[in-house]
Protein backbone atom coordinates (compact mmCIF):
# COMPACT_ATOMS: atom_id res chain seq x y z
CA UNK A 1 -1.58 -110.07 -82.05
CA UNK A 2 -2.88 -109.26 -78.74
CA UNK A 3 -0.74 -105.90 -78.35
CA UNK A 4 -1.84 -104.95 -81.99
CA UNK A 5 -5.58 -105.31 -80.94
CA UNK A 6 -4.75 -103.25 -77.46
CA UNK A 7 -3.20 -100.66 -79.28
CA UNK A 8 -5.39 -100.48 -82.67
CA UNK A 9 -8.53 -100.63 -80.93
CA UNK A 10 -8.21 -97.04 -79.04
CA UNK A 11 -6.58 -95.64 -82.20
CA UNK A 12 -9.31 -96.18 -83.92
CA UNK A 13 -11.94 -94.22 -81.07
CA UNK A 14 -9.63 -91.70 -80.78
CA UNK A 15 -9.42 -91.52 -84.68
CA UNK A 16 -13.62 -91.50 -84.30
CA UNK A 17 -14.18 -89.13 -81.51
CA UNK A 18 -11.68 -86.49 -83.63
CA UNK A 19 -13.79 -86.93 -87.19
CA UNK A 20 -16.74 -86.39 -85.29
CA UNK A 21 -15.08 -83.64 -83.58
CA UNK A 22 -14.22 -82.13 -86.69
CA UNK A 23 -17.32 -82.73 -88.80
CA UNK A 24 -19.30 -79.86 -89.97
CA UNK A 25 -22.87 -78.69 -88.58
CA UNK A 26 -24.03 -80.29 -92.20
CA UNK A 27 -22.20 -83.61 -91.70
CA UNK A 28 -24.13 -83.48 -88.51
CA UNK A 29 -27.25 -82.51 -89.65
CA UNK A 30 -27.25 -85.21 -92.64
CA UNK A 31 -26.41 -87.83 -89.83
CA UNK A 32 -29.24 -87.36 -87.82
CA UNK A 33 -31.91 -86.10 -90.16
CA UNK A 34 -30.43 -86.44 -93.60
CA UNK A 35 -32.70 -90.34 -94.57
CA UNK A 36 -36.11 -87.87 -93.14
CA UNK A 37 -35.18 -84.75 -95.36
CA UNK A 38 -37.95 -86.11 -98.10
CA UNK A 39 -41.13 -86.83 -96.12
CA UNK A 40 -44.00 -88.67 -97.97
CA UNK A 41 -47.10 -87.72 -96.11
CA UNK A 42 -47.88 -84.30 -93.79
CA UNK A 43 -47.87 -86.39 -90.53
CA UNK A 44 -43.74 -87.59 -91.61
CA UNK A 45 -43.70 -83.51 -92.51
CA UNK A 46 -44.60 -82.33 -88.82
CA UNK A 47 -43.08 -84.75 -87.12
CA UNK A 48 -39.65 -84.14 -88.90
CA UNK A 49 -40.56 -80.67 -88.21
CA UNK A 50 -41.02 -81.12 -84.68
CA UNK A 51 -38.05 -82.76 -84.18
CA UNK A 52 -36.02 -80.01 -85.90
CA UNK A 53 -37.61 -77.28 -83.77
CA UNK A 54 -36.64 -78.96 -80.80
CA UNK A 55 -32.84 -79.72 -81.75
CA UNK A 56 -32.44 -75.95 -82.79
CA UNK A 57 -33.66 -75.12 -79.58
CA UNK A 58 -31.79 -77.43 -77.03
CA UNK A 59 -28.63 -78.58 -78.77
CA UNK A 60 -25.60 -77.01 -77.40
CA UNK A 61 -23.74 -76.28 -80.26
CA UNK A 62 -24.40 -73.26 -82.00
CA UNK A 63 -23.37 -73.58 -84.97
CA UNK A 64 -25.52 -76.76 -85.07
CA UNK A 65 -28.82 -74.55 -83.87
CA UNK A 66 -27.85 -71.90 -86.66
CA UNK A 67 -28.13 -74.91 -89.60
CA UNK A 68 -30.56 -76.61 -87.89
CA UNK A 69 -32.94 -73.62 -87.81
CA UNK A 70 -32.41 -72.39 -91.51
CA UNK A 71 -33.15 -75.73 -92.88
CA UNK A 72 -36.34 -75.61 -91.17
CA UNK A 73 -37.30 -72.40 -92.62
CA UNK A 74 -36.29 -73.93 -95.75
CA UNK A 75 -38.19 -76.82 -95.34
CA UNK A 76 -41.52 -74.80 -93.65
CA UNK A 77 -41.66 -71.75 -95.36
CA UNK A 78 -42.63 -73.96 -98.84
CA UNK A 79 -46.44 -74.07 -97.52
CA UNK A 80 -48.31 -71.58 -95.42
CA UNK A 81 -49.62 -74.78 -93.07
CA UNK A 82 -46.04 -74.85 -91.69
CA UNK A 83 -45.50 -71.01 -91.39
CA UNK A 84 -45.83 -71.10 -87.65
CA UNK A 85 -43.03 -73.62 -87.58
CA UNK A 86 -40.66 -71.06 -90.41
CA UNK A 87 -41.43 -68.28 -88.31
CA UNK A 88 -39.99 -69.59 -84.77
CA UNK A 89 -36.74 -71.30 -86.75
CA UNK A 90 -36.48 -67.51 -87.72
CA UNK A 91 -36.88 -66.61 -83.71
CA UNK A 92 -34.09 -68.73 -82.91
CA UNK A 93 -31.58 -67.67 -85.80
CA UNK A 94 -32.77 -64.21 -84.38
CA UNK A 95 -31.73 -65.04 -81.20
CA UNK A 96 -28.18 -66.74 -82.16
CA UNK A 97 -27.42 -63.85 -84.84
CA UNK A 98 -28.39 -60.86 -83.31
CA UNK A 99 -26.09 -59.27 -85.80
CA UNK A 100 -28.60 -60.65 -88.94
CA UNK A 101 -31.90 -59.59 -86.93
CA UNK A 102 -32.80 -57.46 -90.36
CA UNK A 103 -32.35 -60.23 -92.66
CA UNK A 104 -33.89 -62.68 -90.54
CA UNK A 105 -36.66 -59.86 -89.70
CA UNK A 106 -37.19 -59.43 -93.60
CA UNK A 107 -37.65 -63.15 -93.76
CA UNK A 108 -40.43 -62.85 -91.15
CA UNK A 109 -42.18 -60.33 -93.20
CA UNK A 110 -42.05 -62.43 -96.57
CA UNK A 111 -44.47 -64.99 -94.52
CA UNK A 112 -46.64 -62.31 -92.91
CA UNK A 113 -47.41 -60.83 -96.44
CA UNK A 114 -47.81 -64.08 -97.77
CA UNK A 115 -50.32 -65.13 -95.05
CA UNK A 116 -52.43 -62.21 -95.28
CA UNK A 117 -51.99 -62.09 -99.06
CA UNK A 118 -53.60 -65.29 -99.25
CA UNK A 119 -57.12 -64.10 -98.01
CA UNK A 120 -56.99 -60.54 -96.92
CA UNK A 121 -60.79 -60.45 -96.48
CA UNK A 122 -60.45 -63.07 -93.50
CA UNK A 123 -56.88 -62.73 -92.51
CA UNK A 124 -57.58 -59.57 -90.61
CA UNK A 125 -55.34 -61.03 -87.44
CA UNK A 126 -52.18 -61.59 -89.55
CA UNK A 127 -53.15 -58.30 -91.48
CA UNK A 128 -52.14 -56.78 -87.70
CA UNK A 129 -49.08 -59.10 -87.31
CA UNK A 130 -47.66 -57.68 -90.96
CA UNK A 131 -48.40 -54.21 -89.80
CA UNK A 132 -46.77 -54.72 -86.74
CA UNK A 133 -43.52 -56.38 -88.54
CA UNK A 134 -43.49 -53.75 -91.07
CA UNK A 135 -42.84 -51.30 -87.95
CA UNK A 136 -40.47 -53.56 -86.53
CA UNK A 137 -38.36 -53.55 -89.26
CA UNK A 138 -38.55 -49.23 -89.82
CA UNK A 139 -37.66 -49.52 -86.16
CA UNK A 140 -34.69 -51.74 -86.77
CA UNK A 141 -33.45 -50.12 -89.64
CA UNK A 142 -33.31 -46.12 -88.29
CA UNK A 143 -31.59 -48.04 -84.80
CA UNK A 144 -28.78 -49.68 -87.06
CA UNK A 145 -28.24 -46.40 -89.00
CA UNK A 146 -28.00 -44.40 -85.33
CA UNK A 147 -25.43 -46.78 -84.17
CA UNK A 148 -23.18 -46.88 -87.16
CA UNK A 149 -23.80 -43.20 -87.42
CA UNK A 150 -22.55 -42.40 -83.76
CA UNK A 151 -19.64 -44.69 -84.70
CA UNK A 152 -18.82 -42.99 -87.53
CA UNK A 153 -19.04 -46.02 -89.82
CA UNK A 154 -21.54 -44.28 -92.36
CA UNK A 155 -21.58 -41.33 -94.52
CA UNK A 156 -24.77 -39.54 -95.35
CA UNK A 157 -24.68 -40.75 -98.95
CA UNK A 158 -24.60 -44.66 -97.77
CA UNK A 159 -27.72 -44.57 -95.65
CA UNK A 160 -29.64 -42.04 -97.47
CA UNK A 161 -31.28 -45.71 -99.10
CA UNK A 162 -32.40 -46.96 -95.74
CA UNK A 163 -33.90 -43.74 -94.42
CA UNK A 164 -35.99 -44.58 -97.47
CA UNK A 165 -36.64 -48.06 -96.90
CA UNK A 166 -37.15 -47.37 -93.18
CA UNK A 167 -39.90 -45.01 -94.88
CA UNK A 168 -41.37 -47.30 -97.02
CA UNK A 169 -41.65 -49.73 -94.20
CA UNK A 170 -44.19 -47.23 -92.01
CA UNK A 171 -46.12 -46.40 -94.94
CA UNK A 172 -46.70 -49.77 -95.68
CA UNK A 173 -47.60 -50.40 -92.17
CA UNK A 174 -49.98 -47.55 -92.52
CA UNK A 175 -51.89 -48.56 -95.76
CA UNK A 176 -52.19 -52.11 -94.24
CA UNK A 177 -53.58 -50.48 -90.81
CA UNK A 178 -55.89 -48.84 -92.92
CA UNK A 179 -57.10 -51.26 -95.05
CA UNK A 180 -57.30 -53.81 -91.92
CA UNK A 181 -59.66 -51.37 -89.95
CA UNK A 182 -61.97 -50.65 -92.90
CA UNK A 183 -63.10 -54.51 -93.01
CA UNK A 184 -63.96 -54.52 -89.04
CA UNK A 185 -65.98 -51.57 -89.72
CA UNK A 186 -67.78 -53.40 -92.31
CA UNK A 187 -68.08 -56.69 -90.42
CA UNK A 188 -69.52 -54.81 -87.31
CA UNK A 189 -72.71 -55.25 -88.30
CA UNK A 190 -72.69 -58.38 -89.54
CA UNK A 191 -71.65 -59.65 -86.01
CA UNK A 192 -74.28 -58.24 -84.10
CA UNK A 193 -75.57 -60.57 -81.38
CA UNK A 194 -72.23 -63.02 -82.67
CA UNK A 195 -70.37 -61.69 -78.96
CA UNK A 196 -67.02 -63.81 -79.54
CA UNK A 197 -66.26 -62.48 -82.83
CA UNK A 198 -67.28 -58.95 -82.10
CA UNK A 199 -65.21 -59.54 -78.64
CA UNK A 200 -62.42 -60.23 -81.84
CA UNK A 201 -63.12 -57.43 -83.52
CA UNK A 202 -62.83 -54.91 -80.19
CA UNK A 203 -59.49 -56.09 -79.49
CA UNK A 204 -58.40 -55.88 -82.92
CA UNK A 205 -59.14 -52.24 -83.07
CA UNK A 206 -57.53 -52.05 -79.43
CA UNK A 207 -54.56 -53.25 -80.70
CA UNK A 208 -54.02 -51.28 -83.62
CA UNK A 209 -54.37 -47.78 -81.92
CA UNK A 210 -51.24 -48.95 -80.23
CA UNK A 211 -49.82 -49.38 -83.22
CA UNK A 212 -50.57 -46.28 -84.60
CA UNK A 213 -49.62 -44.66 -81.51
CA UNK A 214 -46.16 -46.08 -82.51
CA UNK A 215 -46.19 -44.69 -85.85
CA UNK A 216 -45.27 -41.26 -85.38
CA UNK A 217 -42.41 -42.28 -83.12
CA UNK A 218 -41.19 -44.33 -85.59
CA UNK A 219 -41.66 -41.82 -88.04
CA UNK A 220 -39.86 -39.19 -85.69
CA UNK A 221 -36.44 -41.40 -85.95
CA UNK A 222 -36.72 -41.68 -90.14
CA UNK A 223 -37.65 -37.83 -89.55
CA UNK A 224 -34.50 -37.51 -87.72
CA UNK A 225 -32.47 -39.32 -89.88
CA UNK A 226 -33.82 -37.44 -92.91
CA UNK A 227 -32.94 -34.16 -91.39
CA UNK A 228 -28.97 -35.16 -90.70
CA UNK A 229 -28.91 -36.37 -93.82
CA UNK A 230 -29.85 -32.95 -95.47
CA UNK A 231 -27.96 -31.25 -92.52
CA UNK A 232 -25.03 -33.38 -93.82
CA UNK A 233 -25.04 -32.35 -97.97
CA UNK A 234 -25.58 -28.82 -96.77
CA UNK A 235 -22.49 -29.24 -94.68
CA UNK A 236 -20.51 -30.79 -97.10
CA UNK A 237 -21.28 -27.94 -99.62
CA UNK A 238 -20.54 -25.21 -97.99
CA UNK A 239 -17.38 -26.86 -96.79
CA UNK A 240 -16.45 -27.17 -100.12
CA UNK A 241 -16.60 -23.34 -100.46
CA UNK A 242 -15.00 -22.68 -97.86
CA UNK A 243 -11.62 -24.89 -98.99
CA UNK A 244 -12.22 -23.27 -102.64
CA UNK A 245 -12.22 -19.43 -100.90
CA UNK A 246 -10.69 -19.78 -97.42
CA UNK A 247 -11.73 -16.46 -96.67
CA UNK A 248 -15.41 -16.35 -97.39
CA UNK A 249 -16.83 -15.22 -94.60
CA UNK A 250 -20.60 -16.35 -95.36
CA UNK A 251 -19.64 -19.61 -95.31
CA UNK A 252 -17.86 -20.22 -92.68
CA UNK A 253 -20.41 -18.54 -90.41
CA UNK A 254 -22.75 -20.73 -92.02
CA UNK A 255 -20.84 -24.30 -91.40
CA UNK A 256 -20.53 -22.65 -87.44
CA UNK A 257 -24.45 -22.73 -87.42
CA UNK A 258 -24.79 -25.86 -88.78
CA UNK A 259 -22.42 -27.67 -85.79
CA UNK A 260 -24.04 -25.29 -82.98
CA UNK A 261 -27.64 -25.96 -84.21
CA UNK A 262 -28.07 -29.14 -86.58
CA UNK A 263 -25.46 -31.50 -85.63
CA UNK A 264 -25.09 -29.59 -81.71
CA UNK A 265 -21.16 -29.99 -81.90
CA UNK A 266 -19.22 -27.27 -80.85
CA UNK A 267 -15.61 -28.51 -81.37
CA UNK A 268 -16.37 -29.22 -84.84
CA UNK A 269 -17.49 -25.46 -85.28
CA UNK A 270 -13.70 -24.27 -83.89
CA UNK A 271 -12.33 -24.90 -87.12
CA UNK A 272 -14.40 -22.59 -88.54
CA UNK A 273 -14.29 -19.65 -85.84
CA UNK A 274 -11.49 -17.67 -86.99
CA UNK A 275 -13.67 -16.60 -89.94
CA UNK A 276 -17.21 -17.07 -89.19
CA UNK A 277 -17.65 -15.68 -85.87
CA UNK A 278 -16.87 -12.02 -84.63
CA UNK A 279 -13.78 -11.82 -81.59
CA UNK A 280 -15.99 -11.84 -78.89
CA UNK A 281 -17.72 -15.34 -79.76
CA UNK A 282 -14.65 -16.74 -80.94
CA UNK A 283 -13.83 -16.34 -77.14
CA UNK A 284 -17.37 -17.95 -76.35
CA UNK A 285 -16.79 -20.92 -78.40
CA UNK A 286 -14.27 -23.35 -76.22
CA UNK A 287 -16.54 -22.61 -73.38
CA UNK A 288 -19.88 -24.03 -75.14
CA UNK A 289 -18.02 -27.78 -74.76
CA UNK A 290 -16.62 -27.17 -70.95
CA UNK A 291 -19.21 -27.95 -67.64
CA UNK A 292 -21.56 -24.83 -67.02
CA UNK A 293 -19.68 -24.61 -63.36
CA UNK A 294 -16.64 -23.54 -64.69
CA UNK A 295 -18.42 -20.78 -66.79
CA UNK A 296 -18.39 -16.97 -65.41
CA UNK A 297 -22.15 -14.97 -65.03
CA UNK A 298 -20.97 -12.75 -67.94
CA UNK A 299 -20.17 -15.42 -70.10
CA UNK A 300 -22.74 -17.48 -69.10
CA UNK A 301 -25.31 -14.31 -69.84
CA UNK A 302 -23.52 -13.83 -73.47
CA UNK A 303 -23.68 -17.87 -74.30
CA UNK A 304 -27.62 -17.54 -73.15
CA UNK A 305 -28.32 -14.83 -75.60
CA UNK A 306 -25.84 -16.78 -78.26
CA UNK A 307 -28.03 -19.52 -77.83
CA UNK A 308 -31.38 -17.72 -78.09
CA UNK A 309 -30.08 -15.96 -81.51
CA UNK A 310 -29.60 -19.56 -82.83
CA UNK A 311 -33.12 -20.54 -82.08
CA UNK A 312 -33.80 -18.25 -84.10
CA UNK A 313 -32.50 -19.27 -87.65
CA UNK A 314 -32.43 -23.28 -86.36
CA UNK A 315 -34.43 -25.48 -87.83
CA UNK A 316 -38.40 -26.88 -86.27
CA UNK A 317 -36.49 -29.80 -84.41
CA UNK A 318 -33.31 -28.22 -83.53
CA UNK A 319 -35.22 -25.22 -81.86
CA UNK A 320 -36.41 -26.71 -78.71
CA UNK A 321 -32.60 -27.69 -78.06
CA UNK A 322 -31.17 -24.25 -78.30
CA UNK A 323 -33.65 -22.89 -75.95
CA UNK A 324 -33.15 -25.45 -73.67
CA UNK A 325 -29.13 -24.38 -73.71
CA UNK A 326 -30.01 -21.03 -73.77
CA UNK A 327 -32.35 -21.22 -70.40
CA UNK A 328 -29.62 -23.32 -68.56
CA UNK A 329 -27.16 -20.27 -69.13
CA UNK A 330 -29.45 -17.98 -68.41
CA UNK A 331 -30.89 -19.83 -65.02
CA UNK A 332 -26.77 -20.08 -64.23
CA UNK A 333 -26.25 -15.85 -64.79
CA UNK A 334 -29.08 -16.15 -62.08
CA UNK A 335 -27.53 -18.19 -59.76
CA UNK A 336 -24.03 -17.16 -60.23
CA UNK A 337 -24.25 -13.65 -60.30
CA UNK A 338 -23.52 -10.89 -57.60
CA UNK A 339 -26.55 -9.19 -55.99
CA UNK A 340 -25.27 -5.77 -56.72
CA UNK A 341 -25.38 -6.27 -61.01
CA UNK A 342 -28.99 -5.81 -61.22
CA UNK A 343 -28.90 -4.81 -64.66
CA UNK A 344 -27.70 -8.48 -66.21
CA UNK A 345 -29.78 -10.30 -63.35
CA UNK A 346 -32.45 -8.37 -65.08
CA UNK A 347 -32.08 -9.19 -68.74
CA UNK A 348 -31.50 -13.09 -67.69
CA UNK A 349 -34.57 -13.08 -65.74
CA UNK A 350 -36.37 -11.30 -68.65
CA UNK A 351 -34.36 -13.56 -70.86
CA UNK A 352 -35.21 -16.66 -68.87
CA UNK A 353 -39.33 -15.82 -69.23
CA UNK A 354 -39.39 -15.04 -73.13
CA UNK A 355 -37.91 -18.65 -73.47
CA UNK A 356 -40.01 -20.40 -70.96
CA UNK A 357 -42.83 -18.78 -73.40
CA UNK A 358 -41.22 -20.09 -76.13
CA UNK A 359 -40.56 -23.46 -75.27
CA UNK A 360 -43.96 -23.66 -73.92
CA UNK A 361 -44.88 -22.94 -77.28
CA UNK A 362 -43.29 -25.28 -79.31
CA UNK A 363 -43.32 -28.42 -76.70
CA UNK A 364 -46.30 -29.10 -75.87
CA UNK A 365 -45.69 -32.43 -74.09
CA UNK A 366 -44.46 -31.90 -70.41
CA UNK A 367 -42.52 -34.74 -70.04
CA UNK A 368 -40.94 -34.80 -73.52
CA UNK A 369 -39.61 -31.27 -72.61
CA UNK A 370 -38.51 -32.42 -68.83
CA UNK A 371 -36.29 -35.47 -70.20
CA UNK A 372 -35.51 -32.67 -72.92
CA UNK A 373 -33.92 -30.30 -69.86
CA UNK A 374 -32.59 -33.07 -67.59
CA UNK A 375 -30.19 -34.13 -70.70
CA UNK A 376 -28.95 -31.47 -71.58
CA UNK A 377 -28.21 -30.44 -67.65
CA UNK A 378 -26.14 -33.88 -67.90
CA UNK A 379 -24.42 -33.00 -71.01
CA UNK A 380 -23.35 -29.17 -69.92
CA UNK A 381 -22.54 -30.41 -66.37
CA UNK A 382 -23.27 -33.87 -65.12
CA UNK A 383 -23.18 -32.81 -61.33
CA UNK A 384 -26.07 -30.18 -62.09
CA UNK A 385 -29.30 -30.79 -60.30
CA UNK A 386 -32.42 -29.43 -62.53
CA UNK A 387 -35.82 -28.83 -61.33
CA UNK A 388 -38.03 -28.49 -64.13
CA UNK A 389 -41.46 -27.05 -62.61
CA UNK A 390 -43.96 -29.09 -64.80
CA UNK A 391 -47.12 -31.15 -64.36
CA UNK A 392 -47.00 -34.66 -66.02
CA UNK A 393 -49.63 -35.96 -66.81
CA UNK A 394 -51.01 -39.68 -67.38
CA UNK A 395 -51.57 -38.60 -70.91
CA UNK A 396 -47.51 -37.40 -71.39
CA UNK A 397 -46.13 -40.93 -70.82
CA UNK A 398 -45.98 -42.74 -73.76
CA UNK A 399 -45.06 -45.95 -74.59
CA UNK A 400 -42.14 -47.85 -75.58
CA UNK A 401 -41.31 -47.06 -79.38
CA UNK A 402 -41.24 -50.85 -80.53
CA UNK A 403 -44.55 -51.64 -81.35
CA UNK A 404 -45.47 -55.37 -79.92
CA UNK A 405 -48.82 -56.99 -79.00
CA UNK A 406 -50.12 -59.24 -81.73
CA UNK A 407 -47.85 -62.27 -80.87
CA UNK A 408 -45.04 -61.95 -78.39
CA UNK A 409 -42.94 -64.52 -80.43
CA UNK A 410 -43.05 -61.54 -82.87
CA UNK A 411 -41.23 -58.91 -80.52
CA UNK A 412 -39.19 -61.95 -78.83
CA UNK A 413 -38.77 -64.09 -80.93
CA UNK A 414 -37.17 -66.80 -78.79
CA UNK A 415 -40.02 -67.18 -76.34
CA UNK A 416 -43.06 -69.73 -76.77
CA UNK A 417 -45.87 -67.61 -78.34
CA UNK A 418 -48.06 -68.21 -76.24
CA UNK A 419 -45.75 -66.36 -73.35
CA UNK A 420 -47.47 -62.86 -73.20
CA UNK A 421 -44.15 -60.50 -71.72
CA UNK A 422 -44.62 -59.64 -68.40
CA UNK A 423 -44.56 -55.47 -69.15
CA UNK A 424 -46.99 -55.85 -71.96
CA UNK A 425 -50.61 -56.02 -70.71
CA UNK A 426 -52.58 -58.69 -72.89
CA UNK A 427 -55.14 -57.74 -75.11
CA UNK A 428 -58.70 -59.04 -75.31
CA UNK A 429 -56.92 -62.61 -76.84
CA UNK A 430 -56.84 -61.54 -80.41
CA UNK A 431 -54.23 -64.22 -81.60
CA UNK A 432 -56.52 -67.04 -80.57
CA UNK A 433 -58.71 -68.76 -82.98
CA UNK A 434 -62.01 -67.32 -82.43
CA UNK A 435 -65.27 -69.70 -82.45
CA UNK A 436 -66.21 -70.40 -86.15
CA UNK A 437 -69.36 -68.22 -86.83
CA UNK A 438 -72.62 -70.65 -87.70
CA UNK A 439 -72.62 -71.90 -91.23
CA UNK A 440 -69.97 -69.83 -92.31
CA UNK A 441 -67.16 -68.41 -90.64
CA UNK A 442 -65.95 -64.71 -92.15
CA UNK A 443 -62.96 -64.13 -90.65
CA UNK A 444 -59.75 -64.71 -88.55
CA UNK A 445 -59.57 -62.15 -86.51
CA UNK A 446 -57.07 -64.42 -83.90
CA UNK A 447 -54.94 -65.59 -85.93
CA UNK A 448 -51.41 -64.91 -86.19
CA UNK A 449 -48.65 -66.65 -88.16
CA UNK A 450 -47.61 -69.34 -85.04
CA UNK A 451 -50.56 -70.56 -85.19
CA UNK A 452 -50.08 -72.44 -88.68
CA UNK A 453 -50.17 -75.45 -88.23
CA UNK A 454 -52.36 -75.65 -84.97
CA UNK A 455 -56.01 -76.62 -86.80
């Protein structure tokens, strides 16, 4: 009997320690929280709440934190007193699934709208927050396209429905902007004298011109992606031509534009040479791909004027890139070629003027054309040192493309809200709740959606 206890008694830990080994996150959760799932009162609520937050924070497991946080945004996002804790159980499934962040960002949205839904006259503080999400998510979405793009995962027709969405996303952001901003105008007066709230108001007009100084950046990548997409069916038809009539001529000079100018791929363009491109350039081509040091001063003249003829018949955006190419060529005929062939060293240096004009023309921000230059130096020859004679300005730097500022658990959403990131100055407080007007407060300009809950 006593060998049968000695030996049953550490099969049956053993035979323990392996179920709860092999029990799910769910047989887990319903273990340690399953007899709380059905709170009675709103203390039992925040307390089970609590207690949630903090094991989807700390526990090791992941796939424990993951289960843990999407049951309580289940359980929080049912009333919009216990948004603040839904929207940091959506920071921390952000943080373990960086693969979901749209869904999860989506999610985050749903309880902005709803929030500011509620009372838009008031809410002007999570009015910001939604516009600021709404950008976030355009953001996300053109950045996801881009990378699947570049990977070659996508064809136009698949993401020609999130260029749209990433569309819809800023113009929502605008309207809300909008609509946000005509309410502090028209509590202005009423705060005279009132300085906290009006101290509210300032900062919530500071902090939406820096959202709307994000817009057009967003709206430059959805731009962006618009334009390859039309690039793209244009390609595709003429290519279609061209395998219908091998031979014709106009369209295979037309799909060598297209990979020079719009997609700014010469290799592509070789299979296209033999018919759309006189001898001479069907020489030219191989070179365009090769490091500018290996390239002759003729050739490097004839590419330069190739390059300005493209600019030419290129479209708005592309323009800027083929002058770029075109003046690198041309500033290499300069530097490459012998003193004694005056006549090419002067049509480069004429050449190199007229698009110095012209780029001047159509960039007019210093340092956008500078980073402009120094990458495409990199790209035709990565040993290449370019000095690009321009005066930046304070008023040419612009910041970073993803909007941030109303709450930092927002833009990262695994930090503690009240963590302000240490590149972001902070504004004029306006996620704090502001004193309560007397009699009758009028609005929230402070609030965002972490602090549900807080009253």
């Amino acid at each position: 009997m006593t060998l049968t206890r000695t030996i049953l008694i550490p099969a049956l830990l053993f035979f323990v320690c392996i179920t709860s080994t092999l029990a799910g996150p769910a047989e887990d959760f319903e273990v340690e929280f399953g007899s709380r799932m059905r709170p009675q009162t709103v203390l039992e609520k925040t307390r089970l709440m609590d207690d949630l937050l903090q094991a989807a924070r700390f526990r090791t497991e992941t796939d424990y934190r993951i289960y843990v946080a999407t049951r309580l945004h289940e359980l929080a996002r049912q009333r919009r007193e216990d948004y603040g804790h839904a929207a940091r159980a959506l920071g921390i499934l952000e943080e373990l699934q960086p693969d979901k962040s749209r869904e999860i960002l989506t999610k985050l949205l749903e309880l902005y709208q709803k929030a500011y839904g509620a009372n838009k006259a008031t809410n002007l503080g999570i009015g910001m927050g939604t516009m600021e999400v709404h950008l976030r998510l355009a953001g996300l979405i053109t950045r996801d396209v881009n990378e699947k793009i570049a990977h070659s995962d996508l064809t136009p027709d698949q993401y020609a429905d999130d260029v749209q969405q990433a569309l819809v996303q800023v113009k929502m952001a605008q309207g809300i902007g909008f609509e946000v901003m005509n309410r502090v105008k028209s509590y202005e007066q009423m705060l005279l004298g009132k300085a906290d709230q009006a101290r509210a108001l300032q900062a919530l007009q500071e902090f939406h011109m820096k959202l709307d100084e994000a817009i057009p950046r967003v709206l430059e990548r959805v731009e962006n992606l618009e334009r390859y997409h039309r690039t793209c069916t244009e390609f595709s038809r003429y290519k279609k031509q061209l395998d219908r009539e091998p031979g014709h001529q106009a369209a295979a000079e037309k799909l060598v534009s297209l990979c020079l100018t719009e997609l700014d791929d010469p290799h592509r363009a070789q299979a296209y040479a033999k018919v759309g491109l006189a001898e001479g350039r069907q020489a030219l081509l191989p070179l365009l791909g090769r490091p500018i040091r290996s390239v002759g001063p003729a050739q490097a003249l004839a590419i330069g004027q190739w390059y300005q003829e493209l600019a030419k018949t290129a479209q708005s955006t592309s323009r800027p890139l083929m002058l770029v190419s075109a003046r690198l060529y041309f500033a290499h005929h300069q530097a490459m070629a012998a003193p004694e062939d005056d006549g090419p060293r002067q049509t480069s240096r004429a050449a190199l003027t007229a698009v110095d004009a012209e780029l001047s023309r159509l960039v007019d921000n210093q340092l956008k054309l500078a980073t402009l230059m120094d990458e495409r130096s990199a790209t035709l020859n990565p040993e290449a040192v370019v000095i690009v004679t321009t005066v930046v300005t304070p008023e040419d730097v612009q910041p970073d493309i993803t909007p941030s500022g109303n709450d930092p658990a927002v833009e990262n959403p695994q930090q503690e809200p009240e963590t302000v990131p240490a590149t972001e100055p902070a504004p004029a407080a306006p996620r704090r709740p502001v004193t309560a007007l007397p009699e009758k407060e009028i609005l929230n300009t402070g609030k965002s959606i972490f602090d549900f809950g807080r009253d």
